[in-house]
C-alpha atoms as a PDB file:
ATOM      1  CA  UNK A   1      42.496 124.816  97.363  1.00  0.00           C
ATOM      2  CA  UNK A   2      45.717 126.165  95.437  1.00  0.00           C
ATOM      3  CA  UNK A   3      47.904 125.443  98.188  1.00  0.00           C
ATOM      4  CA  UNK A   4      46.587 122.468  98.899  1.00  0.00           C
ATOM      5  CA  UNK A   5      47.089 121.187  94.845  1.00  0.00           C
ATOM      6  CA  UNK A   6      50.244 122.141  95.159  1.00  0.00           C
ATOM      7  CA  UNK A   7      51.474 120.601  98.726  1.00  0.00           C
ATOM      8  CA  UNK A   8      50.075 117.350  97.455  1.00  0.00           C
ATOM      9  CA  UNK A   9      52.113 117.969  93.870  1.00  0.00           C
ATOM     10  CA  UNK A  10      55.009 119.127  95.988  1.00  0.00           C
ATOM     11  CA  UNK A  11      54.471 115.493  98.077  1.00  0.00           C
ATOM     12  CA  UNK A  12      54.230 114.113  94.653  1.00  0.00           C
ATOM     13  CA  UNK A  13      57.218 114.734  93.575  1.00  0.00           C
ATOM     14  CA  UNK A  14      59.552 114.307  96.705  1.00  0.00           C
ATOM     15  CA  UNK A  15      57.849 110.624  96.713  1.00  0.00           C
ATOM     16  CA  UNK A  16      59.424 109.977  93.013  1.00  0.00           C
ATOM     17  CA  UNK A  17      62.690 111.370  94.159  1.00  0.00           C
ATOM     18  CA  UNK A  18      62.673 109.339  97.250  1.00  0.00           C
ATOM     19  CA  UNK A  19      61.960 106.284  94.490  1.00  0.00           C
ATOM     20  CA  UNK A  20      63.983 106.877  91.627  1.00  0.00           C
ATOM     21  CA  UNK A  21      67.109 107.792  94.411  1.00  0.00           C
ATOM     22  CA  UNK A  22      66.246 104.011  95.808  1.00  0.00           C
ATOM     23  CA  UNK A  23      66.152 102.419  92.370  1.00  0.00           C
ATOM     24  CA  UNK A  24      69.881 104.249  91.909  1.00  0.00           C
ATOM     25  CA  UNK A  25      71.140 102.522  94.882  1.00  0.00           C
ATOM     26  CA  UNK A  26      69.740  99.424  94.243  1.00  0.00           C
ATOM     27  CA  UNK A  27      71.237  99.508  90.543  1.00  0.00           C
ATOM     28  CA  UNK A  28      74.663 100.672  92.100  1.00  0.00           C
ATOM     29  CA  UNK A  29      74.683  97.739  94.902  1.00  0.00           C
ATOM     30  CA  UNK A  30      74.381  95.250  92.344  1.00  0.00           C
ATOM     31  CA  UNK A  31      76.514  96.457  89.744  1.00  0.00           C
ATOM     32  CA  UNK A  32      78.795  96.611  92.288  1.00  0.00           C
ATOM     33  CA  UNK A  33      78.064  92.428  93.269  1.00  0.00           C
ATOM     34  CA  UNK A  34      78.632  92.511  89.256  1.00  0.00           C
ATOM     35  CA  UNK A  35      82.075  93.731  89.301  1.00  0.00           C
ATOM     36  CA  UNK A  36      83.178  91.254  92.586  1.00  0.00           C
ATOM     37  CA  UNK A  37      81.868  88.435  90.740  1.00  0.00           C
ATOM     38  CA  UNK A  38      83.808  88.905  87.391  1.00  0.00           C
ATOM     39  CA  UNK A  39      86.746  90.045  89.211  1.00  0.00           C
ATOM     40  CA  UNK A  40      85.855  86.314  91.257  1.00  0.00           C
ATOM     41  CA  UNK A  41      85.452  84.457  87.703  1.00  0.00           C
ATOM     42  CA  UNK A  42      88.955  86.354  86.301  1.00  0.00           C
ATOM     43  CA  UNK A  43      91.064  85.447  88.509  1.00  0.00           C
ATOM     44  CA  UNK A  44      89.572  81.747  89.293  1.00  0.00           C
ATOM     45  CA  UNK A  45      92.223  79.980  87.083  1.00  0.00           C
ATOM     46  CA  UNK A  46      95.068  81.537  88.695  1.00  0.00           C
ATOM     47  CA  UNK A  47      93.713  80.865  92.349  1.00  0.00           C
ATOM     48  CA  UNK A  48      92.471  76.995  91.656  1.00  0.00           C
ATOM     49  CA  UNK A  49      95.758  76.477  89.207  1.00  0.00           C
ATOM     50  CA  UNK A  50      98.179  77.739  92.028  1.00  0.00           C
ATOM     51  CA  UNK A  51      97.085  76.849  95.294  1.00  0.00           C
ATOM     52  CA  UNK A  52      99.495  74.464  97.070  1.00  0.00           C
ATOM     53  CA  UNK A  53     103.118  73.786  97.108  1.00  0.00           C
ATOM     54  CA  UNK A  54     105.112  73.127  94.381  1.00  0.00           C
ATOM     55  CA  UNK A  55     105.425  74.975  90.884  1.00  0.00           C
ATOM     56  CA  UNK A  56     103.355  75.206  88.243  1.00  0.00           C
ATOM     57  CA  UNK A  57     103.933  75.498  83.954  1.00  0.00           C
ATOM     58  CA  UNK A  58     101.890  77.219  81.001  1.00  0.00           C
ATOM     59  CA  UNK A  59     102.292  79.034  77.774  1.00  0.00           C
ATOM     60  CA  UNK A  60     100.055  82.191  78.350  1.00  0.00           C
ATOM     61  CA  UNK A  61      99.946  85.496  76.453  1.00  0.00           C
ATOM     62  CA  UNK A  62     100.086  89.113  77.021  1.00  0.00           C
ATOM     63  CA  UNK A  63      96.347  89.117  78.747  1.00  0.00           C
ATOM     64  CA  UNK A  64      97.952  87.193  81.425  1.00  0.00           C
ATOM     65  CA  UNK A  65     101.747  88.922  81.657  1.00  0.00           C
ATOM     66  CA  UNK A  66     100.351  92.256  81.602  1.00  0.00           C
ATOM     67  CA  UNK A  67      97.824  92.092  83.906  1.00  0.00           C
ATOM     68  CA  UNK A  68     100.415  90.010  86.464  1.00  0.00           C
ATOM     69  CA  UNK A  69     102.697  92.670  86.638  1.00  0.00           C
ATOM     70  CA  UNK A  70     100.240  95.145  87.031  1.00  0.00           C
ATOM     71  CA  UNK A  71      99.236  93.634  90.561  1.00  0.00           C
ATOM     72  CA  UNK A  72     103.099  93.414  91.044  1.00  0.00           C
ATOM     73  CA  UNK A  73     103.005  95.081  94.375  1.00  0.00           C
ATOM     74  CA  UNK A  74      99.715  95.034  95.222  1.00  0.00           C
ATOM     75  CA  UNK A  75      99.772  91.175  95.884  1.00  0.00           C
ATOM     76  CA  UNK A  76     102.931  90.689  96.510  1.00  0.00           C
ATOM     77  CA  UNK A  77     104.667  89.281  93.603  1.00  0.00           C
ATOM     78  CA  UNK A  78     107.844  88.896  92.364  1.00  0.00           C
ATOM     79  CA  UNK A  79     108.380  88.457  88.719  1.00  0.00           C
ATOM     80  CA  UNK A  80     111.539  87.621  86.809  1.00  0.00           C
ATOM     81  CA  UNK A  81     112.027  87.865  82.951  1.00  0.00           C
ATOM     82  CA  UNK A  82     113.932  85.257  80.793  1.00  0.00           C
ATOM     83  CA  UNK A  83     114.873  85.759  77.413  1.00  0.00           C
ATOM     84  CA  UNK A  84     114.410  82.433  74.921  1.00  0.00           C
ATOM     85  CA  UNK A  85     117.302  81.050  75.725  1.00  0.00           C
ATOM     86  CA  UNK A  86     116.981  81.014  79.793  1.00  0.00           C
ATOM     87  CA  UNK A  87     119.320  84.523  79.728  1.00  0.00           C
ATOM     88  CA  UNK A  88     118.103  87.029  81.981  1.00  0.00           C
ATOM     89  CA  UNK A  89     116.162  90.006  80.084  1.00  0.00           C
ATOM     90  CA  UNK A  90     117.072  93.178  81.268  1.00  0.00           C
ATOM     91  CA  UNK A  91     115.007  95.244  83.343  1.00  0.00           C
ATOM     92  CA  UNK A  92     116.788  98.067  84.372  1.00  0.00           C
ATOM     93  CA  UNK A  93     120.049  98.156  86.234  1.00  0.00           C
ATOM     94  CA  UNK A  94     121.448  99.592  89.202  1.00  0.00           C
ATOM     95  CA  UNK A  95     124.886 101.643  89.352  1.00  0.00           C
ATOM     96  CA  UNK A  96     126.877 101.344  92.812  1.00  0.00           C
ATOM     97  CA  UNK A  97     128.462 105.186  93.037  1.00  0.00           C
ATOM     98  CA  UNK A  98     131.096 103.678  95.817  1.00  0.00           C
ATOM     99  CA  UNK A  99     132.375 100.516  93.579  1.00  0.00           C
ATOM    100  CA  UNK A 100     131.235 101.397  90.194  1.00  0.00           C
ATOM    101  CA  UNK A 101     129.656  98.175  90.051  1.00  0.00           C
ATOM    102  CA  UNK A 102     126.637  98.040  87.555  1.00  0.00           C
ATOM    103  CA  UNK A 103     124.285  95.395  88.760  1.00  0.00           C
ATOM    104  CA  UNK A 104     121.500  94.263  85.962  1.00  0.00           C
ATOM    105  CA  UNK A 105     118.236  93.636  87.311  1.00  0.00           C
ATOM    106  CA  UNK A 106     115.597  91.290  85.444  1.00  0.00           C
ATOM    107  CA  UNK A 107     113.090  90.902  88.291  1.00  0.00           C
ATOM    108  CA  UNK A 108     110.443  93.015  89.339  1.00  0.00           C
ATOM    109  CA  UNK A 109     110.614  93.205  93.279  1.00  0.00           C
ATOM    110  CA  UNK A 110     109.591  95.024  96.401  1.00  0.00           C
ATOM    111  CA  UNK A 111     112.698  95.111  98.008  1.00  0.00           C
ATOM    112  CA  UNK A 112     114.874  96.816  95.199  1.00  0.00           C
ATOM    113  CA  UNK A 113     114.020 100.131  94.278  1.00  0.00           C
ATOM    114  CA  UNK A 114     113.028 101.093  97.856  1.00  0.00           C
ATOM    115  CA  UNK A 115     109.649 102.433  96.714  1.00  0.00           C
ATOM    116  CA  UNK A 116     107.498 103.585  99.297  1.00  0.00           C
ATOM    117  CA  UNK A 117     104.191 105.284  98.145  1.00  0.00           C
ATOM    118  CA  UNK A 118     101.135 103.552  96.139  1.00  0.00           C
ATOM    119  CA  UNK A 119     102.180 106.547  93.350  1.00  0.00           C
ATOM    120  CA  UNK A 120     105.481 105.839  93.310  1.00  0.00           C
ATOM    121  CA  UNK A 121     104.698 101.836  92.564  1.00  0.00           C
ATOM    122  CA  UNK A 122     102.375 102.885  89.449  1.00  0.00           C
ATOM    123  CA  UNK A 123     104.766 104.871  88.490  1.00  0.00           C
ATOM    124  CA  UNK A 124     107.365 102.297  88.526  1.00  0.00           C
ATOM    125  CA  UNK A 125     105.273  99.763  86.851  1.00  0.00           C
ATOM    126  CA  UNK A 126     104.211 102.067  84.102  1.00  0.00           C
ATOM    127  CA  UNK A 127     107.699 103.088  83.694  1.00  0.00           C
ATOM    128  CA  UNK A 128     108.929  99.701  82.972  1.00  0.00           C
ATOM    129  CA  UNK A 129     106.010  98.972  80.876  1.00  0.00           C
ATOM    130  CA  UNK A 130     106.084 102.198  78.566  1.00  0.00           C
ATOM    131  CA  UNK A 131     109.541 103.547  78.780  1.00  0.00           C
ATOM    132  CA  UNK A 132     109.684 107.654  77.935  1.00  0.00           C
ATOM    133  CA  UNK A 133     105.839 107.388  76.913  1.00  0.00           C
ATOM    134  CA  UNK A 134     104.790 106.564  80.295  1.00  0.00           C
ATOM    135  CA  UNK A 135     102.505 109.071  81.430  1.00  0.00           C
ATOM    136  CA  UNK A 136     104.041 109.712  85.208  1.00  0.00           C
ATOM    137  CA  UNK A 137     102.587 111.600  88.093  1.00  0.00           C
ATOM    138  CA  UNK A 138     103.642 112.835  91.490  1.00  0.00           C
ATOM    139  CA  UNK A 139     102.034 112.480  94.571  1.00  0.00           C
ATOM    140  CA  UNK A 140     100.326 115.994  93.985  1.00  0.00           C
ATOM    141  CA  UNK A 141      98.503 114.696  90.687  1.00  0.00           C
ATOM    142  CA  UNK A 142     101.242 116.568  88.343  1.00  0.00           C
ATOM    143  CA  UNK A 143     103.004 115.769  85.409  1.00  0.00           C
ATOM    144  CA  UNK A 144     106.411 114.399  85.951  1.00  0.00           C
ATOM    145  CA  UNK A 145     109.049 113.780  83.416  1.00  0.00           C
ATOM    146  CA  UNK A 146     110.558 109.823  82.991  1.00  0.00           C
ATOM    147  CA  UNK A 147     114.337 111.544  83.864  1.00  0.00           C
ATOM    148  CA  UNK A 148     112.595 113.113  86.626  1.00  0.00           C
ATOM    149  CA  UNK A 149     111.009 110.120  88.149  1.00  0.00           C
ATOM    150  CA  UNK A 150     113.995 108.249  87.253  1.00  0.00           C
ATOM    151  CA  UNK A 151     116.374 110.606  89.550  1.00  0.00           C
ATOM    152  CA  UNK A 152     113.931 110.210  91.798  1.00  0.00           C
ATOM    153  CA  UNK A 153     114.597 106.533  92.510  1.00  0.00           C
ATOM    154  CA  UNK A 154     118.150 107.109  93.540  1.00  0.00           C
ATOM    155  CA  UNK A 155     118.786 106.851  96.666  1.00  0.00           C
ATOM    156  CA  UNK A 156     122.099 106.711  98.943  1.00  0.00           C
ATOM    157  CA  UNK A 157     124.840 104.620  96.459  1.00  0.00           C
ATOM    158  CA  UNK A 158     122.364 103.571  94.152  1.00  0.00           C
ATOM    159  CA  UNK A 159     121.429 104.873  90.709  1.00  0.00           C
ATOM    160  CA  UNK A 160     118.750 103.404  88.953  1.00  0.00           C
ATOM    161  CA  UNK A 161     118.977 103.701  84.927  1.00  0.00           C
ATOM    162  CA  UNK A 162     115.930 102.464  83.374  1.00  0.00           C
ATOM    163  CA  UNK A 163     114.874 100.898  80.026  1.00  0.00           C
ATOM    164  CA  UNK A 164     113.935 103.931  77.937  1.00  0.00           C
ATOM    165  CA  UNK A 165     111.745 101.570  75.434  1.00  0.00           C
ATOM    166  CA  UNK A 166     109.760  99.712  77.672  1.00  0.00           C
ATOM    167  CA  UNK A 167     108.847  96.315  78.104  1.00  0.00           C
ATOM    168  CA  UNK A 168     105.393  96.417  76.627  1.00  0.00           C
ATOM    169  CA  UNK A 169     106.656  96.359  72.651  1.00  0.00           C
ATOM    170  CA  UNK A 170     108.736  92.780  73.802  1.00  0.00           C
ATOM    171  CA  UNK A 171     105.435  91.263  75.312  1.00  0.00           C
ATOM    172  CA  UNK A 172     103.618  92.308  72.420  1.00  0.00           C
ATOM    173  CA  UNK A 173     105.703  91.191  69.843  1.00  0.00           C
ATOM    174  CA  UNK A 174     106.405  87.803  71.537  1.00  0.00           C
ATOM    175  CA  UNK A 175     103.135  87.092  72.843  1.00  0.00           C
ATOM    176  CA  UNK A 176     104.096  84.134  74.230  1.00  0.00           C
ATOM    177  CA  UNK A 177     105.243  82.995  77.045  1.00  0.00           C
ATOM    178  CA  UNK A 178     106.226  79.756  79.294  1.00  0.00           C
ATOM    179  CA  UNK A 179     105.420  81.237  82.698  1.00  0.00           C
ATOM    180  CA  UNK A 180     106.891  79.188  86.173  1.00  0.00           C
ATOM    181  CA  UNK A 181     104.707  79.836  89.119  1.00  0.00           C
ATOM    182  CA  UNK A 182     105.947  79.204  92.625  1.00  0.00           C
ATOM    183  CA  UNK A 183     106.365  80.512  95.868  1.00  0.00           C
ATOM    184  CA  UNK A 184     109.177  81.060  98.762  1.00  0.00           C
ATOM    185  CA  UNK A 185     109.716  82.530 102.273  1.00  0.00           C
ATOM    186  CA  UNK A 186     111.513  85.790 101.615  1.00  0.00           C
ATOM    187  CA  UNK A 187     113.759  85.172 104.813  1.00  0.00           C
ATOM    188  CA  UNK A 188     115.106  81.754 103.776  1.00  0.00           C
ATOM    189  CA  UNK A 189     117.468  81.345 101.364  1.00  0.00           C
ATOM    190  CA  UNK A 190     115.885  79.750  98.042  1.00  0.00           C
ATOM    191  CA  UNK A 191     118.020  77.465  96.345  1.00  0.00           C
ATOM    192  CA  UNK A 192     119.955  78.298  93.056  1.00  0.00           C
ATOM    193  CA  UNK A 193     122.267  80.425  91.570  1.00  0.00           C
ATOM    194  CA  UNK A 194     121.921  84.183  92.881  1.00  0.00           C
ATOM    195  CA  UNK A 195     118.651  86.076  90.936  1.00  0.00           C
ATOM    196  CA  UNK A 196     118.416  83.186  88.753  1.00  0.00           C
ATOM    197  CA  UNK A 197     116.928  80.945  91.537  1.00  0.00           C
ATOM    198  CA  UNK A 198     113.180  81.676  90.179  1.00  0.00           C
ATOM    199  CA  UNK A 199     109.676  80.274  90.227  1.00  0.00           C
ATOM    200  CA  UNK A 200     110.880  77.043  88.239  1.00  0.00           C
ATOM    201  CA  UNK A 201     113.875  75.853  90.199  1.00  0.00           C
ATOM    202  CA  UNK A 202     113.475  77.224  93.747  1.00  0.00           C
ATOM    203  CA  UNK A 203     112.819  75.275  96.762  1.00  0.00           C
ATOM    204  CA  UNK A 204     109.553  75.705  98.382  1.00  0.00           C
ATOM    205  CA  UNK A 205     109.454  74.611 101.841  1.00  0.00           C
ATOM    206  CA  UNK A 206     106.103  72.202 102.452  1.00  0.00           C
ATOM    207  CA  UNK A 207     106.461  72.813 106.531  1.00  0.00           C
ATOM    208  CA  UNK A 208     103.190  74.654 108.020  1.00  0.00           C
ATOM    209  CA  UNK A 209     104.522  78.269 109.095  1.00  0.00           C
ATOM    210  CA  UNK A 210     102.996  81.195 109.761  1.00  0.00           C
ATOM    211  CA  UNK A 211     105.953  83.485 107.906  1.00  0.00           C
ATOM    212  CA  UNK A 212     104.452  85.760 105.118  1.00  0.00           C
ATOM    213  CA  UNK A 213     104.816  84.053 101.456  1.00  0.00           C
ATOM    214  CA  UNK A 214     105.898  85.736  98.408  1.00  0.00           C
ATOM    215  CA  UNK A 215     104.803  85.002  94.986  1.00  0.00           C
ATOM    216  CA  UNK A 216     107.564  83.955  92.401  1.00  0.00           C
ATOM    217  CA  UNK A 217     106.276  83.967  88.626  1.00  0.00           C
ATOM    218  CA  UNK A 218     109.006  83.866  85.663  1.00  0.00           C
ATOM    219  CA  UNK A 219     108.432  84.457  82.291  1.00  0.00           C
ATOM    220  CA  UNK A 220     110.545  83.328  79.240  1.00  0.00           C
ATOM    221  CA  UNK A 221     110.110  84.275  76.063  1.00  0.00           C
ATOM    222  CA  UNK A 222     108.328  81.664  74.312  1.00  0.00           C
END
């Protein structure tokens, strides 16, 4: 009779695991549906506002600036900086050893560093963002240095030098900003005047194509 208490105890209990373990899923399938759907609801205004040719205007804050150039790379974007009075605000800039040209960069772009690793985008990002605090990592998981990751962007002629302070104090501070949204073939030439051909005065051709678009947001200082 013992062992027959406690096979049926024993039977007992494996039945509550088997239910409390189904319960767990349940609750992680739909906090997962939770997630998709905010994520869905966040980024609603930027799909419905920005579908379609043509370029689009709004003041927006540092909820929407920061978040942008977080998702830099990961959807494609490329994001040029204006100071109030339509002046170019400083990135970083890029030293040509051969000429001793220094170039001044105020866009944030695949093309230029060469960066080739998901790390080595965050990195990037949070670099430009935080300056010397940016807490870097390598593609081991270890503490790297901002001179260290900063060597590590040059690359043949090119040396990168970096803004030391940051970015995020300026989009704090100002907290507002007129941003341009538009979009352009990256093998066609976009109209304007070299990097200052941005989201608000480039030419977006209306013709149905199946070349990849790119993403052109600018920011100036409101």
């Amino acid at each position: 009779m013992e062992n027959v208490a406690e096979a049926l105890k024993m039977a007992g209990e494996m039945l509550l695991f088997i239910l409390a373990l189904g319960v767990s899923i349940s609750s992680f399938s739909q906090a997962r549906e939770t997630s998709d759907m905010l994520l869905k609801y966040t980024d609603r205004e930027y799909v419905t506002q920005y579908q379609g040719v043509g370029t689009t205007q709004r003041v927006v804050g540092e909820e929407t600036v920061i978040p942008t150039i977080y998702r830099a790379y990961k959807e494609n974007y490329k994001i040029y900086f204006y100071n109030t009075d339509g002046s170019p605000r400083e990135l970083y800039t890029v030293t040509n050893t051969q000429t001793l040209v220094e170039t001044s960069v105020n866009a944030i772009e695949s093309e230029r560093p060469t960066l080739g690793e998901d790390w080595q985008k965050d990195n990037f990002i949070m670099a430009l963002l935080y300056g010397t605090n940016a807490e870097l990592e390598d593609q081991y998981g270890n503490l790297i240095s901002f001179d260290q990751f900063e060597t590590s962007l040059n690359t043949g002629n090119s040396i990168y030098h970096l803004n030391r302070n940051g970015i995020y104090d300026i989009i704090i501070k100002n907290n507002r900003f007129e941003e341009y949204f538009g979009v352009y073939y990256p093998s066609q030439a976009r109209e304007g005047a070299g990097d200052n051909a941005d989201g608000a005065g480039a030419n977006v051709n209306a013709q149905t194509t199946t070349e990849s678009k790119m993403r052109v947001i600018s920011y100036y200082i409101y």
